[in-house]
N, C-alpha and C. Protein backbone atom coordinates (compact mmCIF):
# COMPACT_ATOMS: atom_id res chain seq x y z
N UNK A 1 0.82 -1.20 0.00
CA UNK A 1 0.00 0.00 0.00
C UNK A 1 0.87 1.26 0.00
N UNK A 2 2.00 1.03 0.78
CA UNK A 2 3.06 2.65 0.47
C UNK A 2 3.89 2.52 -0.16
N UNK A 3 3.90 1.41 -0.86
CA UNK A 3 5.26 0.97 -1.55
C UNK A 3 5.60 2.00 -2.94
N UNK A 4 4.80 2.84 -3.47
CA UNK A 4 4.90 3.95 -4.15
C UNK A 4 5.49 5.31 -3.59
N UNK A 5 5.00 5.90 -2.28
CA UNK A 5 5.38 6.36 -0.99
C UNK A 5 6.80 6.01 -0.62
N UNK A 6 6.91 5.56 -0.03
CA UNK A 6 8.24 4.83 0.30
C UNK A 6 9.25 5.58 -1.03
N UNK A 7 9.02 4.89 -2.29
CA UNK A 7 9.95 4.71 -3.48
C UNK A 7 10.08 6.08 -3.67
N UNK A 8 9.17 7.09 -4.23
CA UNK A 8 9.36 8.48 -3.91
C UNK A 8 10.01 9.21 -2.73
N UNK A 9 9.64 8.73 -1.47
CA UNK A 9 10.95 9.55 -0.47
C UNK A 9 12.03 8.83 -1.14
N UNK A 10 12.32 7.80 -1.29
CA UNK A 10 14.01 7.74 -0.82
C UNK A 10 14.47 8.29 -2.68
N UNK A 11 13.62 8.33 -3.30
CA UNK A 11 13.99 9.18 -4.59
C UNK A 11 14.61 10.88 -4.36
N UNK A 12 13.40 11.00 -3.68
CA UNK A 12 13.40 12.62 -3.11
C UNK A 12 14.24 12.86 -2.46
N UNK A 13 14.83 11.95 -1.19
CA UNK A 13 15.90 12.18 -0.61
C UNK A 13 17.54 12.36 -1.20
N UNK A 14 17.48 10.87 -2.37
CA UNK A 14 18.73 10.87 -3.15
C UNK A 14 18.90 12.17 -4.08
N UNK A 15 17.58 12.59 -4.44
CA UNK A 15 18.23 13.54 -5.62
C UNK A 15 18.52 15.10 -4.52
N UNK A 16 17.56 15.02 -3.37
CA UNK A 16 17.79 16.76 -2.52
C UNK A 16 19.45 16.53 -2.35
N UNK A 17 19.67 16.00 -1.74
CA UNK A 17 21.28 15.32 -1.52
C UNK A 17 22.23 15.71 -2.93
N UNK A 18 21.85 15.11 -3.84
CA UNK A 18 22.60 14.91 -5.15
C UNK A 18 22.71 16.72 -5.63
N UNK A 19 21.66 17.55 -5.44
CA UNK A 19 21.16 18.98 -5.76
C UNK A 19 22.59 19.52 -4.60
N UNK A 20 22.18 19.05 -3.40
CA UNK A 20 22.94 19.85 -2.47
C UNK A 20 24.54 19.99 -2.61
N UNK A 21 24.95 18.51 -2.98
CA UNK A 21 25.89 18.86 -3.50
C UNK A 21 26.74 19.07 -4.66
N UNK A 22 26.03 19.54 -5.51
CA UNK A 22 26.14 19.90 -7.13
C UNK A 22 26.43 21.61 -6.53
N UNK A 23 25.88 21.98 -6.04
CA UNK A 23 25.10 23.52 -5.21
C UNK A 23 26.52 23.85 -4.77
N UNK A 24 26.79 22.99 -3.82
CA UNK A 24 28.29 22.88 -2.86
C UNK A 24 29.34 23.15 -3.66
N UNK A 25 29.70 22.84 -4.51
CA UNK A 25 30.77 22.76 -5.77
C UNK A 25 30.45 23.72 -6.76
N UNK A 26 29.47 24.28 -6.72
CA UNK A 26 29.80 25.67 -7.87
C UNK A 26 28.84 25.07 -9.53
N UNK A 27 28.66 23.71 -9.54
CA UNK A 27 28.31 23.00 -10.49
C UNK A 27 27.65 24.14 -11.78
N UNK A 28 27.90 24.27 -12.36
CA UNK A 28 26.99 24.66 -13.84
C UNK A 28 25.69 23.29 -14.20
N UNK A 29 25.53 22.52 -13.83
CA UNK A 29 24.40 21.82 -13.82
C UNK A 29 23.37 21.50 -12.74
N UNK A 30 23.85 22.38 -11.23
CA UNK A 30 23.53 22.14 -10.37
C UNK A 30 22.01 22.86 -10.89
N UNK A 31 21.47 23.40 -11.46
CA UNK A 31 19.99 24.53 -11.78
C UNK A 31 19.23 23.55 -12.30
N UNK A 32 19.71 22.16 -13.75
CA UNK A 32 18.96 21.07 -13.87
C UNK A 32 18.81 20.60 -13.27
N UNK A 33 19.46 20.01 -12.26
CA UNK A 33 18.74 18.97 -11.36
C UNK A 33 18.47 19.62 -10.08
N UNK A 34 18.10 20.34 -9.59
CA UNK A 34 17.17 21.16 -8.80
C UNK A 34 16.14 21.36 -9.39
N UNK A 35 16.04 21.38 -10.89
CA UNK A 35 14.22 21.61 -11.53
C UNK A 35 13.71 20.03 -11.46
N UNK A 36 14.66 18.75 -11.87
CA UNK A 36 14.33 17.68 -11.65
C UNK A 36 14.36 17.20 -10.09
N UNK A 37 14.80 18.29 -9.35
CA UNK A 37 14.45 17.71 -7.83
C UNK A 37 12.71 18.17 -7.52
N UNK A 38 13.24 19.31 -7.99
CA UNK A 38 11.36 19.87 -7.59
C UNK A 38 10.46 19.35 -8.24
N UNK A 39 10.81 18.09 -9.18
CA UNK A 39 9.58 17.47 -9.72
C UNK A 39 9.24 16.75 -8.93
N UNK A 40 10.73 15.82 -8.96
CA UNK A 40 10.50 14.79 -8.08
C UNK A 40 9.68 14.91 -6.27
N UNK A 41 9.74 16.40 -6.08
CA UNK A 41 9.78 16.48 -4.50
C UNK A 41 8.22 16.71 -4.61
N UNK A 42 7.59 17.30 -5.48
CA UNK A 42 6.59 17.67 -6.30
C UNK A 42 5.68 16.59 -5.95
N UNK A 43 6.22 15.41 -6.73
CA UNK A 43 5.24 13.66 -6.72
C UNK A 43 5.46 13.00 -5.29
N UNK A 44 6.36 13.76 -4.84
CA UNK A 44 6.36 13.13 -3.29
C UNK A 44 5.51 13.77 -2.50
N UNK A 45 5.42 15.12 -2.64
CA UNK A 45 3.97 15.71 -1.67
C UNK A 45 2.71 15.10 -2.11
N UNK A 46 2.67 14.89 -2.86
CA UNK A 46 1.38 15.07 -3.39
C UNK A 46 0.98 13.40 -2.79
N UNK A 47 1.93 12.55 -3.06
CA UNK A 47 1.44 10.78 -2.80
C UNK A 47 1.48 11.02 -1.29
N UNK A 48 2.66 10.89 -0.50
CA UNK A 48 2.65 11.77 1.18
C UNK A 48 1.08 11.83 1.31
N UNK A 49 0.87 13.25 0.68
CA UNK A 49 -0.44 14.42 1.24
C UNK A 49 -1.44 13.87 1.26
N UNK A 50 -1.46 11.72 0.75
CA UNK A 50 -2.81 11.43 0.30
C UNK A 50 -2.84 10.56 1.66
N UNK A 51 -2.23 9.91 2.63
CA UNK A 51 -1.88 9.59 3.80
C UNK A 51 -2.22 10.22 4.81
N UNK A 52 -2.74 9.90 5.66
CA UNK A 52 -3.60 10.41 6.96
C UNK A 52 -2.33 10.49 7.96
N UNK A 53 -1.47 9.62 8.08
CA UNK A 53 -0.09 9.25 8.44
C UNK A 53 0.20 10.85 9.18
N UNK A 54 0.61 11.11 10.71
CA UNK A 54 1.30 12.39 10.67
C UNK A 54 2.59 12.54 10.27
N UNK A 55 3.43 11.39 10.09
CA UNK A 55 4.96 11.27 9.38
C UNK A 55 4.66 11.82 8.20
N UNK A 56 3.37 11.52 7.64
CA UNK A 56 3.57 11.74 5.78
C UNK A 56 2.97 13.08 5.79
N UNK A 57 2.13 13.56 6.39
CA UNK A 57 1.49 15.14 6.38
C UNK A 57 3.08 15.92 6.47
N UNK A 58 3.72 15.70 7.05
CA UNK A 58 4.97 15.91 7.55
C UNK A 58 6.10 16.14 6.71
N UNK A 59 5.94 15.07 5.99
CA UNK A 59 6.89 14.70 4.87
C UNK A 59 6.33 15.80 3.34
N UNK A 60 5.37 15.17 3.34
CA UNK A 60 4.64 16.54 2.01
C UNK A 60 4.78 17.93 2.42
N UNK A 61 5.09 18.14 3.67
CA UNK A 61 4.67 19.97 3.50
C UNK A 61 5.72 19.70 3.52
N UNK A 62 6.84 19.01 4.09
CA UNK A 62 8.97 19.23 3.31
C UNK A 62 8.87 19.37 2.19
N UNK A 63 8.16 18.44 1.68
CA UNK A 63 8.87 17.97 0.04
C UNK A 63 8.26 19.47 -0.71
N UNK A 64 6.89 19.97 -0.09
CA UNK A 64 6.78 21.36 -1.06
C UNK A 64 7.53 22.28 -0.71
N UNK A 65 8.02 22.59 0.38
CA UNK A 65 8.89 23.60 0.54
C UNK A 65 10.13 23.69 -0.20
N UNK A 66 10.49 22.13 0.05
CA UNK A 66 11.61 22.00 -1.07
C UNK A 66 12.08 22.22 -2.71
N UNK A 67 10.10 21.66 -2.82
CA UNK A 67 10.06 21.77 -4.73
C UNK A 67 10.17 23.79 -4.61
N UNK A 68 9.58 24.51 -3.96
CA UNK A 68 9.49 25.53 -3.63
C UNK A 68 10.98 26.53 -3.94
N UNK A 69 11.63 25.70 -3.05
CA UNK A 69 13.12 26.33 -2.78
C UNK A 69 13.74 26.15 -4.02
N UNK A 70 13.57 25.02 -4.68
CA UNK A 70 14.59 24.03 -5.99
C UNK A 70 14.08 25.31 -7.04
N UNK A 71 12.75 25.25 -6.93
CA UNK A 71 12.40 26.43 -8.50
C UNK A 71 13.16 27.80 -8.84
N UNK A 72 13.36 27.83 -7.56
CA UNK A 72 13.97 29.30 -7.34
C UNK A 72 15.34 29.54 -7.79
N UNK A 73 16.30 27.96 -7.72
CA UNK A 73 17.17 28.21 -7.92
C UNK A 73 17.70 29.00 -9.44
C-alpha cells in the first residue's frame, strides 16, 4: 500500500542530496537537477499528502517547501 510512498521519499531524498551537493561545488548543472528535484519532490507531496499518516502530512509539507526552494534556484 506505500510501496509507491516509500519509493518516492528515498527518490526525493537521493536527488535533494545529489542537488545539495552539485550547489556545494559551484556545479553549472547544479539549476537542472534542482528543476528535476522539484519534480520529483513535487510527486512526493502530493502521494505523502494522500496519507492520513502524521509522518507523511509531515513529509509533504517538506517535500513542497523544497520543490518551492529548488524552482527558485
Amino acid at each position: 500500500m506505500m510501496a509507491k510512498c516509500i519509493q518516492l521519499d528515498m527518490e526525493c531524498a537521493a536527488l535533494c542530496y545529489a542537488a545539495a551537493q552539485l550547489m556545494s561545488l559551484g556545479s553549472s548543472k547544479a539549476k537542472e537537477l534542482c528543476l528535476l528535484c522539484a519534480e520529483v519532490c513535487e510527486a512526493c507531496a502530493a502521494e505523502c499528502g494522500m496519507h492520513k499518516m502524521i509522518h507523511c502530512q509531515e513529509c509533504a509539507a517538506a517535500c513542497k517547501t523544497c520543490a518551492e526552494e529548488c524552482r527558485e534556484m
